[in-house]
C-alpha atoms as a PDB file:
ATOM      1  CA  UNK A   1     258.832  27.218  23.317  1.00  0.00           C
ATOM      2  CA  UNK A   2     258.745  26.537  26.800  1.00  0.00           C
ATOM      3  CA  UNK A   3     259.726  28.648  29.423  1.00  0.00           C
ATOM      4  CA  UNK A   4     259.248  27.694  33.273  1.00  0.00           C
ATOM      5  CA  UNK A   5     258.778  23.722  33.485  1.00  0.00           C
ATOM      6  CA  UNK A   6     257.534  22.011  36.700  1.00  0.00           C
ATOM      7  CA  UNK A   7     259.321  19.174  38.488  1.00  0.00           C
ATOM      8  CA  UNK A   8     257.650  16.534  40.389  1.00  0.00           C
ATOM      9  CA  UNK A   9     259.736  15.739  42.042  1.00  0.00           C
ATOM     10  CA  UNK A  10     262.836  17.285  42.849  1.00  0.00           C
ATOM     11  CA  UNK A  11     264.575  13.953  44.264  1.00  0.00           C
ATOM     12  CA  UNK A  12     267.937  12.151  43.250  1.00  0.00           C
ATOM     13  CA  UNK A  13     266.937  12.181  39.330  1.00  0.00           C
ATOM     14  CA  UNK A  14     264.236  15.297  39.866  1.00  0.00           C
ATOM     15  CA  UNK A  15     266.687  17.745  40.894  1.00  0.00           C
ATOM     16  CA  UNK A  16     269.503  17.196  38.357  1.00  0.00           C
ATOM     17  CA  UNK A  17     267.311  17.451  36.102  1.00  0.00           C
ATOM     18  CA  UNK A  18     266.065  20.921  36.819  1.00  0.00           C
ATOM     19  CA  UNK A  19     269.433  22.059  37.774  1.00  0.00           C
ATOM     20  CA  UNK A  20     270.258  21.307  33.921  1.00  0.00           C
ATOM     21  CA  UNK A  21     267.054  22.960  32.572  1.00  0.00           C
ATOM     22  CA  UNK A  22     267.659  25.815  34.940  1.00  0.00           C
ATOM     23  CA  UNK A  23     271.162  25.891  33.905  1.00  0.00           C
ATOM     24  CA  UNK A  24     270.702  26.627  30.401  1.00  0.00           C
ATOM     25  CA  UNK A  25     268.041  29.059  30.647  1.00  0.00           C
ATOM     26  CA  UNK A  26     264.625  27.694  31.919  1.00  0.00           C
ATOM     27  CA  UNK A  27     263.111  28.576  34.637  1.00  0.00           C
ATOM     28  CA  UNK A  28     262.310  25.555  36.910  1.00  0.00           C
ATOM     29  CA  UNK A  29     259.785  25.260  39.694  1.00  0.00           C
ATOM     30  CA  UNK A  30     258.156  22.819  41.735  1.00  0.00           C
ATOM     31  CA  UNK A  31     255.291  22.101  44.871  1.00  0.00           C
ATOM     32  CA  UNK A  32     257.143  20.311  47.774  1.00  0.00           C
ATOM     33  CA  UNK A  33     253.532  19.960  49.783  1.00  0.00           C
ATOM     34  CA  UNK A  34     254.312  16.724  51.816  1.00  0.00           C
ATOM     35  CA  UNK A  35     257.923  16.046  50.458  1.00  0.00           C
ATOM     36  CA  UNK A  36     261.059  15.155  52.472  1.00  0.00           C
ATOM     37  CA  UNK A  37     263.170  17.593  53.989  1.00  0.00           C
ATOM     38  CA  UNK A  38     266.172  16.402  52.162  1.00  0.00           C
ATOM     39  CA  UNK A  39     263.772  16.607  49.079  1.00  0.00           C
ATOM     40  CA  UNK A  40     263.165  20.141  50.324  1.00  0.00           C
ATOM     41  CA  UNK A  41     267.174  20.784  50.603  1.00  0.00           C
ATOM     42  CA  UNK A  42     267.857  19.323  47.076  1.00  0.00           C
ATOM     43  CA  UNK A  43     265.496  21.678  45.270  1.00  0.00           C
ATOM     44  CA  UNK A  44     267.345  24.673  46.964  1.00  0.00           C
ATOM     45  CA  UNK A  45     270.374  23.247  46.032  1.00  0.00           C
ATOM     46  CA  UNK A  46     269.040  23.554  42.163  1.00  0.00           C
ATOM     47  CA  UNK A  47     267.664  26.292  42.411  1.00  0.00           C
ATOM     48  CA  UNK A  48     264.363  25.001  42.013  1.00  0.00           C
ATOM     49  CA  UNK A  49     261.814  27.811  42.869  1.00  0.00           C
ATOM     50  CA  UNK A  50     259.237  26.432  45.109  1.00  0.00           C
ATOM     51  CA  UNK A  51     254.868  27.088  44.369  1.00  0.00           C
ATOM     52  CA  UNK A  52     252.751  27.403  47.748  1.00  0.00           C
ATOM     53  CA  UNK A  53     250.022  24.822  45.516  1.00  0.00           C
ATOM     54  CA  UNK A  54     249.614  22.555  43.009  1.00  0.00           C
ATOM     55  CA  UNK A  55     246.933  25.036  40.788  1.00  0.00           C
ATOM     56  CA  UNK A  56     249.936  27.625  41.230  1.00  0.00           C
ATOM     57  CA  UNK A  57     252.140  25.033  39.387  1.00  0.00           C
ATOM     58  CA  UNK A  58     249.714  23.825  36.743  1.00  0.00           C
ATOM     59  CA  UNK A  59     249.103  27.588  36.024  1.00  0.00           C
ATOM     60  CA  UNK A  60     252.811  28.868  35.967  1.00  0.00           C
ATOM     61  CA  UNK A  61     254.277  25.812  34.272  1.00  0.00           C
ATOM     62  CA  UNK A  62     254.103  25.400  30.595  1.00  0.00           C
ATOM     63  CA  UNK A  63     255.478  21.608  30.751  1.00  0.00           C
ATOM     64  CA  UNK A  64     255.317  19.110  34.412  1.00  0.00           C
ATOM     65  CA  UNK A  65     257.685  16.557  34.343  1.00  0.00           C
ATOM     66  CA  UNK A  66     257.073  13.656  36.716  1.00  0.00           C
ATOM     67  CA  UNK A  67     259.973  11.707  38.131  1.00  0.00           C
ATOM     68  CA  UNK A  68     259.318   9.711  41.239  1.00  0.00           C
ATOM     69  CA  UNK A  69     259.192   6.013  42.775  1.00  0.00           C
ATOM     70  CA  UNK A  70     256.585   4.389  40.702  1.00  0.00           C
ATOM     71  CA  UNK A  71     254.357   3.769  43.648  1.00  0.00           C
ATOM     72  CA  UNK A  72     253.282   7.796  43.414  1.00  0.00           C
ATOM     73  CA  UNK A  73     253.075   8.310  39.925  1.00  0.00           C
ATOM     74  CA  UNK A  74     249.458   8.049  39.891  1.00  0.00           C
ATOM     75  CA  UNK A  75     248.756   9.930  42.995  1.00  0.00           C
ATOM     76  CA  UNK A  76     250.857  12.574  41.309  1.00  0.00           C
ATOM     77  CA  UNK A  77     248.896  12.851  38.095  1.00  0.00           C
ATOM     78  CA  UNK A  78     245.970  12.657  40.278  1.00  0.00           C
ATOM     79  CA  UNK A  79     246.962  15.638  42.047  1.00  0.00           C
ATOM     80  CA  UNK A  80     247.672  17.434  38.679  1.00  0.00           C
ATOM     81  CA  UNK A  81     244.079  16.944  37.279  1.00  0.00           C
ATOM     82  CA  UNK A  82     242.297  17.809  40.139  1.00  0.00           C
ATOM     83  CA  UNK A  83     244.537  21.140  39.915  1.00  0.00           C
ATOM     84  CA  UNK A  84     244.004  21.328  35.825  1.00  0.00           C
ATOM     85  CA  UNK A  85     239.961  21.042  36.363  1.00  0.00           C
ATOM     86  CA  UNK A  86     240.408  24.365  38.308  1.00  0.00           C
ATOM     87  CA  UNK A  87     242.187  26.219  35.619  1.00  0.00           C
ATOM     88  CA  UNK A  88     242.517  26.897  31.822  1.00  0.00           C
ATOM     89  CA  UNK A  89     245.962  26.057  30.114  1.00  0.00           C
ATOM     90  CA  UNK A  90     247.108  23.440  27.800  1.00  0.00           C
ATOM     91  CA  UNK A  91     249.791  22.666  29.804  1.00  0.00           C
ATOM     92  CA  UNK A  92     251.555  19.628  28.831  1.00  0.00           C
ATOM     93  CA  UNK A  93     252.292  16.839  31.571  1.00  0.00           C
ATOM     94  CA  UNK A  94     255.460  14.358  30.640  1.00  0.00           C
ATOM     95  CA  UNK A  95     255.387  10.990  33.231  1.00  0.00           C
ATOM     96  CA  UNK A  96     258.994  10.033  33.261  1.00  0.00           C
ATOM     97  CA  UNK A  97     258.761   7.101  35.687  1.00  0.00           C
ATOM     98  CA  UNK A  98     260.100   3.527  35.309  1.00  0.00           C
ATOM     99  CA  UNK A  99     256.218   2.367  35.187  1.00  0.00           C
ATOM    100  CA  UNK A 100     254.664  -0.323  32.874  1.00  0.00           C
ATOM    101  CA  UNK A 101     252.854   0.950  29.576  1.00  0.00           C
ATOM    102  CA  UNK A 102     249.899  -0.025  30.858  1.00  0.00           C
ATOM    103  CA  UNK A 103     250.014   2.249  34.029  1.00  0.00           C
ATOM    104  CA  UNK A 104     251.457   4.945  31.942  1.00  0.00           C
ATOM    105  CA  UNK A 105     247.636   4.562  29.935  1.00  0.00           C
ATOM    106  CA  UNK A 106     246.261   5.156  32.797  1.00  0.00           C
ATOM    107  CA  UNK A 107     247.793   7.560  33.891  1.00  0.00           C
ATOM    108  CA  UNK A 108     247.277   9.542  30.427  1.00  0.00           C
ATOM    109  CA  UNK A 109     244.317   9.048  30.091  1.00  0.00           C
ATOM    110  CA  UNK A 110     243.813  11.004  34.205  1.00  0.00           C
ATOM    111  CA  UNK A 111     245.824  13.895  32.176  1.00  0.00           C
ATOM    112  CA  UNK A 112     243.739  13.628  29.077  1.00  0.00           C
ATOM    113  CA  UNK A 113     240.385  13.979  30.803  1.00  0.00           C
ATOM    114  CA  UNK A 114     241.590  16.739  33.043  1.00  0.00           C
ATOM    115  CA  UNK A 115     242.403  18.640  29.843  1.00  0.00           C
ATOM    116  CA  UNK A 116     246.255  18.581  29.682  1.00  0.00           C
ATOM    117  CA  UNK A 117     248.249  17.154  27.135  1.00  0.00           C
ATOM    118  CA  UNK A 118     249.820  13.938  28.004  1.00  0.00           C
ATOM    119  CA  UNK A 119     253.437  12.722  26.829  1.00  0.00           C
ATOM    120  CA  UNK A 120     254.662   9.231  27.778  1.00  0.00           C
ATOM    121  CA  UNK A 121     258.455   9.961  29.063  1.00  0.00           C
ATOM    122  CA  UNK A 122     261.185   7.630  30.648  1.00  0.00           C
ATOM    123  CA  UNK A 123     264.951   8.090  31.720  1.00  0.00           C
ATOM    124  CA  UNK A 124     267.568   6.110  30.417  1.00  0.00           C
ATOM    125  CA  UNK A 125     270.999   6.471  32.162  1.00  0.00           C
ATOM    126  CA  UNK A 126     272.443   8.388  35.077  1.00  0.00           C
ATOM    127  CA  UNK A 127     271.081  12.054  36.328  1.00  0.00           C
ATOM    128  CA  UNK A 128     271.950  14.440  33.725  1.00  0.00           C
ATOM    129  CA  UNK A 129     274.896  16.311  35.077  1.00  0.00           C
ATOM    130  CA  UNK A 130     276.978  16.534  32.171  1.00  0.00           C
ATOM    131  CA  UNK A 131     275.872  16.207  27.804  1.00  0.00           C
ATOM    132  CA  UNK A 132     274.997  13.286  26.635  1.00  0.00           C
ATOM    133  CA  UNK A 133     274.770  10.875  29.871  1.00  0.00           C
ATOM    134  CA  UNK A 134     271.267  10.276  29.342  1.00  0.00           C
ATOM    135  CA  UNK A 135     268.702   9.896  27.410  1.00  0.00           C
ATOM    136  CA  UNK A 136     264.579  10.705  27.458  1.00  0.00           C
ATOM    137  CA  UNK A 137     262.824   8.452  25.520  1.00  0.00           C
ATOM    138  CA  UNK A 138     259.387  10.463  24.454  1.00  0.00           C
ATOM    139  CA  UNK A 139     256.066   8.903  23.005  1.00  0.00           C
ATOM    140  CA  UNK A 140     252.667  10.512  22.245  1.00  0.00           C
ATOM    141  CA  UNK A 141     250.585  12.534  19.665  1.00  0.00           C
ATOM    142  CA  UNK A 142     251.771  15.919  21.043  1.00  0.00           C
ATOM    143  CA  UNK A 143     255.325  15.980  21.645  1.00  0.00           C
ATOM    144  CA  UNK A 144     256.388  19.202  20.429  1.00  0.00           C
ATOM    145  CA  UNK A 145     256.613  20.795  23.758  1.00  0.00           C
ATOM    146  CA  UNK A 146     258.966  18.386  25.568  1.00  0.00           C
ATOM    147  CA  UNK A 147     261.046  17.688  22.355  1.00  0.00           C
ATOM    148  CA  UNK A 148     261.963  21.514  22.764  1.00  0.00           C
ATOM    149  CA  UNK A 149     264.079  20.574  25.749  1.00  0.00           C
ATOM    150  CA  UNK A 150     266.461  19.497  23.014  1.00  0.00           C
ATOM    151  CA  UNK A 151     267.334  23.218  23.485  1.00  0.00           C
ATOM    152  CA  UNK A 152     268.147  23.127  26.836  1.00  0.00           C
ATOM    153  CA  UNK A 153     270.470  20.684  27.981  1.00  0.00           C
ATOM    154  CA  UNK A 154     268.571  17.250  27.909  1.00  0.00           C
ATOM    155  CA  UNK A 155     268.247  14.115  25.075  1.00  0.00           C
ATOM    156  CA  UNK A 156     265.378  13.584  23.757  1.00  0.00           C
ATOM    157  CA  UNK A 157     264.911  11.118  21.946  1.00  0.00           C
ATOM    158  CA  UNK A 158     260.907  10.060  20.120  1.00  0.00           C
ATOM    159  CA  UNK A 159     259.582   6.799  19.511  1.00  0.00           C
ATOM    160  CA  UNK A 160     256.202   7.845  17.592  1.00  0.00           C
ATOM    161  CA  UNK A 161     252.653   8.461  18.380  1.00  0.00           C
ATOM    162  CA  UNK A 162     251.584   5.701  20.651  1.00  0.00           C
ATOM    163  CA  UNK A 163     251.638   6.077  24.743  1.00  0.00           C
ATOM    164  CA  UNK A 164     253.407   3.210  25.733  1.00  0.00           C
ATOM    165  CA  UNK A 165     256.223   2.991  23.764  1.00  0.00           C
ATOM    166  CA  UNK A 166     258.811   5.216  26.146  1.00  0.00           C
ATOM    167  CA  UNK A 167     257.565   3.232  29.034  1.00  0.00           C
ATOM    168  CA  UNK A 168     258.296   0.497  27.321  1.00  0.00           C
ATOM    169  CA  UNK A 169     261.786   0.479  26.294  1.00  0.00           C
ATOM    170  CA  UNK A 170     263.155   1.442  29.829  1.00  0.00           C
ATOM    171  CA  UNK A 171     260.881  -1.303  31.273  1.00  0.00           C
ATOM    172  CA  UNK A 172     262.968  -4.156  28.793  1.00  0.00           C
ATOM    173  CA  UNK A 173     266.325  -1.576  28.988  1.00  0.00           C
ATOM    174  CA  UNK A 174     265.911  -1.443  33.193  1.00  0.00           C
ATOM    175  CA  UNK A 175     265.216  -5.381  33.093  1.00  0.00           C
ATOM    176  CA  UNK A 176     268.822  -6.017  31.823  1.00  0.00           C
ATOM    177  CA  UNK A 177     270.827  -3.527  34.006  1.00  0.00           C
ATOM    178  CA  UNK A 178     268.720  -3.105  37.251  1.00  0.00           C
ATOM    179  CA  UNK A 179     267.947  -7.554  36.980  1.00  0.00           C
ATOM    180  CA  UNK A 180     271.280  -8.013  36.332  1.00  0.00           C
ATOM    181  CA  UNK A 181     272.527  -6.169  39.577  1.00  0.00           C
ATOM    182  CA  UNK A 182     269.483  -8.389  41.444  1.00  0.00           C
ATOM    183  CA  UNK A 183     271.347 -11.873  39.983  1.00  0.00           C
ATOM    184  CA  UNK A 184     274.553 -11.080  40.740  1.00  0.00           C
ATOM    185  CA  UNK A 185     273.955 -10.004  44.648  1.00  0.00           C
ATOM    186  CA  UNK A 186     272.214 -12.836  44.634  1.00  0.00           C
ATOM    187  CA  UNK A 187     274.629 -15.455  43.956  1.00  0.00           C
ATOM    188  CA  UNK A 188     277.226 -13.549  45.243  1.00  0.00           C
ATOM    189  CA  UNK A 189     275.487 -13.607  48.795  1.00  0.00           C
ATOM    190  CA  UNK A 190     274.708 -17.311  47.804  1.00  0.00           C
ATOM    191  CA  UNK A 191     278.468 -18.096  47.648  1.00  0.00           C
ATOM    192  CA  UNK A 192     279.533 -16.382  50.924  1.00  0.00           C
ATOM    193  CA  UNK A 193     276.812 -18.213  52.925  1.00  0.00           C
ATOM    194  CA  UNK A 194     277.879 -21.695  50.878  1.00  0.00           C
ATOM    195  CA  UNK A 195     281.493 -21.014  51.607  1.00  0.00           C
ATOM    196  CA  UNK A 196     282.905 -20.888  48.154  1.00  0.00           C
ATOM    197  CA  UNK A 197     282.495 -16.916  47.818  1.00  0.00           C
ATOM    198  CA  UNK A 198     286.939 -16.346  47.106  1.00  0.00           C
ATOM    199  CA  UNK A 199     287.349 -19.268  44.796  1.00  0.00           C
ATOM    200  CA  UNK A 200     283.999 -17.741  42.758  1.00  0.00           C
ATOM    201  CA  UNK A 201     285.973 -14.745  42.716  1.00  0.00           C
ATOM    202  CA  UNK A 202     288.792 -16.028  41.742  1.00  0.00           C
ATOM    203  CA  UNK A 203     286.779 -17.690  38.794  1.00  0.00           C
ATOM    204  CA  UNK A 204     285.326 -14.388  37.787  1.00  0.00           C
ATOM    205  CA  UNK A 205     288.214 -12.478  37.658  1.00  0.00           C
ATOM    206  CA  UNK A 206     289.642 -15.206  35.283  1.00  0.00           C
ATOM    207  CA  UNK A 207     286.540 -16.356  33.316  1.00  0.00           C
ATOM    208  CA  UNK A 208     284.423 -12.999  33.525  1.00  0.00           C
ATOM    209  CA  UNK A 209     286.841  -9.873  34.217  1.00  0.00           C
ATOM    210  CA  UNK A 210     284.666  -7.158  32.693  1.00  0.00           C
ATOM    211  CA  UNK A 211     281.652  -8.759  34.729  1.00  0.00           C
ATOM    212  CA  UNK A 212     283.298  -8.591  38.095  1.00  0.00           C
ATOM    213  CA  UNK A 213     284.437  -5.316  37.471  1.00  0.00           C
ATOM    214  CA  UNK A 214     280.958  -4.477  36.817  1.00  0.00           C
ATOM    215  CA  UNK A 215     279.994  -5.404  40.541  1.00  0.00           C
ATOM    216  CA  UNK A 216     282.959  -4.200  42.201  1.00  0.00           C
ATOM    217  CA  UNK A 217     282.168  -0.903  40.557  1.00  0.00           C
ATOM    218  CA  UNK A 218     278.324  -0.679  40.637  1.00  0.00           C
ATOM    219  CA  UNK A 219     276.727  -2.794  43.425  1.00  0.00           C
ATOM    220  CA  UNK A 220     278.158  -1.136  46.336  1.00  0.00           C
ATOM    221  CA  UNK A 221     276.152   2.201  45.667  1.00  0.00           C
ATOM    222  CA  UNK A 222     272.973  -0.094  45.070  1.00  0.00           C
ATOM    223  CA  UNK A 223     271.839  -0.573  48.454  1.00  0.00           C
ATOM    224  CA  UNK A 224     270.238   2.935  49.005  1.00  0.00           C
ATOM    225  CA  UNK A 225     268.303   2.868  45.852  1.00  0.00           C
ATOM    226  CA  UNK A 226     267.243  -1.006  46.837  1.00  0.00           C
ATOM    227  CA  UNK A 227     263.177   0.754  48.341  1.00  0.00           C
ATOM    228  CA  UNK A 228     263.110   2.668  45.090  1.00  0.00           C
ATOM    229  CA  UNK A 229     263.485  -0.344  42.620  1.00  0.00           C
ATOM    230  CA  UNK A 230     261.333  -2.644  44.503  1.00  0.00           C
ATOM    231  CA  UNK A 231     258.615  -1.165  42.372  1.00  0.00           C
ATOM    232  CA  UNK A 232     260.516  -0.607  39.285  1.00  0.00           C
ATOM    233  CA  UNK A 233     260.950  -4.462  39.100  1.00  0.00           C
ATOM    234  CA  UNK A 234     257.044  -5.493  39.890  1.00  0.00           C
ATOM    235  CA  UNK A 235     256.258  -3.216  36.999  1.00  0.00           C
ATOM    236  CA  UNK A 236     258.428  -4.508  34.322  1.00  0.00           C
ATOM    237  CA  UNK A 237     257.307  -7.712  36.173  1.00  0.00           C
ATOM    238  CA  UNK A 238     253.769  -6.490  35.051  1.00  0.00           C
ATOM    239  CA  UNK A 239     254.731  -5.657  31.591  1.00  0.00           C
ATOM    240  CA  UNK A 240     256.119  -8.721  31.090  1.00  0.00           C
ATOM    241  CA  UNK A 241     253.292 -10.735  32.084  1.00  0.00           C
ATOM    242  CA  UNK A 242     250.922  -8.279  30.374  1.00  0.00           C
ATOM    243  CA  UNK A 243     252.894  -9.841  26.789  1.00  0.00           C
ATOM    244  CA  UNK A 244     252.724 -12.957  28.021  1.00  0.00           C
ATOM    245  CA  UNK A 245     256.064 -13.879  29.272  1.00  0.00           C
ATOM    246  CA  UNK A 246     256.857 -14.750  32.923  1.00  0.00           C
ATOM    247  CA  UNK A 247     257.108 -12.368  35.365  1.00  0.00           C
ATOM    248  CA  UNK A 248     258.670 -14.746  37.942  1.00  0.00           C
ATOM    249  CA  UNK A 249     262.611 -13.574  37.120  1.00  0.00           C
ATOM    250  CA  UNK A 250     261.168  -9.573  37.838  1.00  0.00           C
ATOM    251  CA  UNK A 251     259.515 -10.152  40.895  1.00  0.00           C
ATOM    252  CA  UNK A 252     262.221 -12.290  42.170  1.00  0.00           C
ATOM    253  CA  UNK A 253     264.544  -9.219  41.275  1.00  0.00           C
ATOM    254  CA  UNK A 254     261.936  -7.225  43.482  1.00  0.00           C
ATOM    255  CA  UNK A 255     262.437 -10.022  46.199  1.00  0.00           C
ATOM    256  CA  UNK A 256     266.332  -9.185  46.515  1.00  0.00           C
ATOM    257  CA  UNK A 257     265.722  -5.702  46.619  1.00  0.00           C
ATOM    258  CA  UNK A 258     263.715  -5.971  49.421  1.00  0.00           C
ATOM    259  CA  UNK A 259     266.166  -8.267  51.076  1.00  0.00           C
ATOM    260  CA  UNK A 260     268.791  -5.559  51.087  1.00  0.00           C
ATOM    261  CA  UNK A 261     265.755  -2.525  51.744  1.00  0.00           C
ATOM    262  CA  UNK A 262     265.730  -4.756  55.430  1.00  0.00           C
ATOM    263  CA  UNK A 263     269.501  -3.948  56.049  1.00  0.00           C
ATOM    264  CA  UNK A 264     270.916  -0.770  57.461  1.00  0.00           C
ATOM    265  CA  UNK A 265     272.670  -0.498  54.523  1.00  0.00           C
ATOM    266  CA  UNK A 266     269.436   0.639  52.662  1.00  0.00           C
ATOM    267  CA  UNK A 267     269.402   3.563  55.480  1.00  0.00           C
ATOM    268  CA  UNK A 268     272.113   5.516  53.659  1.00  0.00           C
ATOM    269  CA  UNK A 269     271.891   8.290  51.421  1.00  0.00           C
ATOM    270  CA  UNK A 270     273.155   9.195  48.014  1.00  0.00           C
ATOM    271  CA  UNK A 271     275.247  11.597  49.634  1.00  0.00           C
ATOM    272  CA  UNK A 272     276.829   9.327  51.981  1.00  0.00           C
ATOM    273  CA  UNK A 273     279.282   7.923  49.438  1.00  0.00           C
ATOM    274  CA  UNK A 274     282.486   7.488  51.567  1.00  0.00           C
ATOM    275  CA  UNK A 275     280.423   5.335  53.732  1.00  0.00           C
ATOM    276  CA  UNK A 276     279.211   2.611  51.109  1.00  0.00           C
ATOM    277  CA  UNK A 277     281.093  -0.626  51.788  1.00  0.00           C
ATOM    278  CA  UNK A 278     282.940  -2.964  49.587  1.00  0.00           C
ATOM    279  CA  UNK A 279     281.393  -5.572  47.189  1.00  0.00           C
ATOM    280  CA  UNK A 280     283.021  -8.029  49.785  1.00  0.00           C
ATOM    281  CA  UNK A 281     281.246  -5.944  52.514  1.00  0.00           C
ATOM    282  CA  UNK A 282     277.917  -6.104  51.444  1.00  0.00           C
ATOM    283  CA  UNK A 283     277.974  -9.470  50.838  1.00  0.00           C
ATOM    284  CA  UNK A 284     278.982  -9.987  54.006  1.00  0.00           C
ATOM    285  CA  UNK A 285     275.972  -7.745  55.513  1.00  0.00           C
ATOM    286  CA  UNK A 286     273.937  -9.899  53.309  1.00  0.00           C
ATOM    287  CA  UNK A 287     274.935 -13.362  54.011  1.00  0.00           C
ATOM    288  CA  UNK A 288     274.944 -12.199  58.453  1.00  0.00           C
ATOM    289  CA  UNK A 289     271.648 -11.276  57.261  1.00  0.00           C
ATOM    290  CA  UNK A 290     270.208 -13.809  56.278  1.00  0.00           C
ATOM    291  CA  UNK A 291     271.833 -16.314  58.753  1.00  0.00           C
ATOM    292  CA  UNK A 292     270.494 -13.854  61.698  1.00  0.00           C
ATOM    293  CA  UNK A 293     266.521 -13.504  60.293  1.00  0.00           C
END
């Protein structure tokens, strides 16, 4: 049974997270060497006890979860073997990013050498702040460790023995809803700058209600998690190809993502809510965008 886990790192996701572990019962600590002030300010806000080093972490944590932009997760396990070569635990190290299965082998096997026991992890849904939201899929030969968080407020859900198999379900899952959001602010932005943007509205509030909905609702808060998901979409890109199948409709999801990363509507935070504009306001950012670069 588990009793302090590790959080790497206490961001948007990383926080809530421990906040819910913390919440019923765990004790929850992290290193913020080289993170973010507002990264800094979120873990205080969870009560997320903070570890002067990352040997201090691998030796008080029983279980490190990793949950970060998938450009670090490497550099993160790195950092946790070089630590777990200094000391003697089994501690058991879940990576929970949106990376392809074969990055996630690599990365296991950086665990695996170091001597820590490796689960393959990934997030599907919102951050955990109420039962149920969201689940963790889990894959590996040990999982007995993380499926104890059962116990304490998280979903977890196992897929078997192999590494690979968590990573890839949110890579297809994250394809749908994260490509989907890419397609429709791109067409959207298509039919402002070709001039037809109300009577496509008007058209998908007849022809696809629920769908229109859909954006009104969700693609307004997209723009400040636009830098995160570049990456997210060149590795399902990567998984893709890696099977076989194109990887051209991921990377061009990437593409739009880093269109709206360029605009100062990328600049604002999570927090920042009564600030995000209207569906008809970002396209309108997007199309002046465009027509001004």
């Amino acid at each position: 049974m588990p009793n302090t886990i590790g959080i790497l790192s206490p961001g948007d996701m990383g926080h809530t997270v421990g906040n819910m572990l913390r919440e019923n019962g765990l004790r929850v600590i992290t290193c913020l060497e080289g993170r973010s002030q507002r990264t800094c300010d979120l873990a205080q806000k969870a009560g997320i006890a903070n570890v002067s080093t990352y040997t201090q972490l691998v030796t008080e944590a029983d279980l490190i979860m990793s949950i970060m932009v998938p450009a670090q997760a490497t550099s993160a396990a790195e950092a946790i073997a070089n630590a777990l070569e200094q000391v003697d635990t089994d501690l058991t190290y879940a990576d929970c990013n949106a990376i392809a299965p074969q990055t996630v082998c690599r990365i296991g096997d950086i665990i695996s050498s170091a001597g820590g026991i490796f689960v393959d992890a990934s997030i599907i849904g919102p951050p955990p702040r109420r039962s149920g939201s969201t689940r963790f899929y889990a894959s590996g030969p040990q999982l007995n460790v993380f499926t104890e968080l059962n116990q304490f407020g998280l979903d977890v859900r196992t897929l078997g023995e192999e590494i690979g198999f968590a990573s890839a379900i949110k890579m297809c899952y994250a394809s749908l809803t994260k490509g989907l959001t890419a397609l429709c602010t791109e067409l959207l932005t298509a039919a402002e700058v070709l001039g037809v943007s109300d009577a496509l509205t008007k058209e998908f509030q007849l022809s696809q209600a629920a769908l229109y909905e859909r954006m009104e609702r969700g693609l307004p808060g997209m723009p400040p998690k636009a830098r995160r998901w570049i990456g997210e979409m060149e590795e399902i890109a990567e998984t893709f190809a890696h099977v076989g199948l194109t990887p051209n409709i991921l990377t061009g999801a990437a593409d739009m993502y880093r269109l709206v990363s360029d605009t100062h509507l990328a600049d604002l935070s999570p927090e920042a809510r009564d600030k995000y504009p209207t569906l008809s306001e970002l396209v309108a950012v997007l199309a002046r965008f465009l027509e001004t670069n």
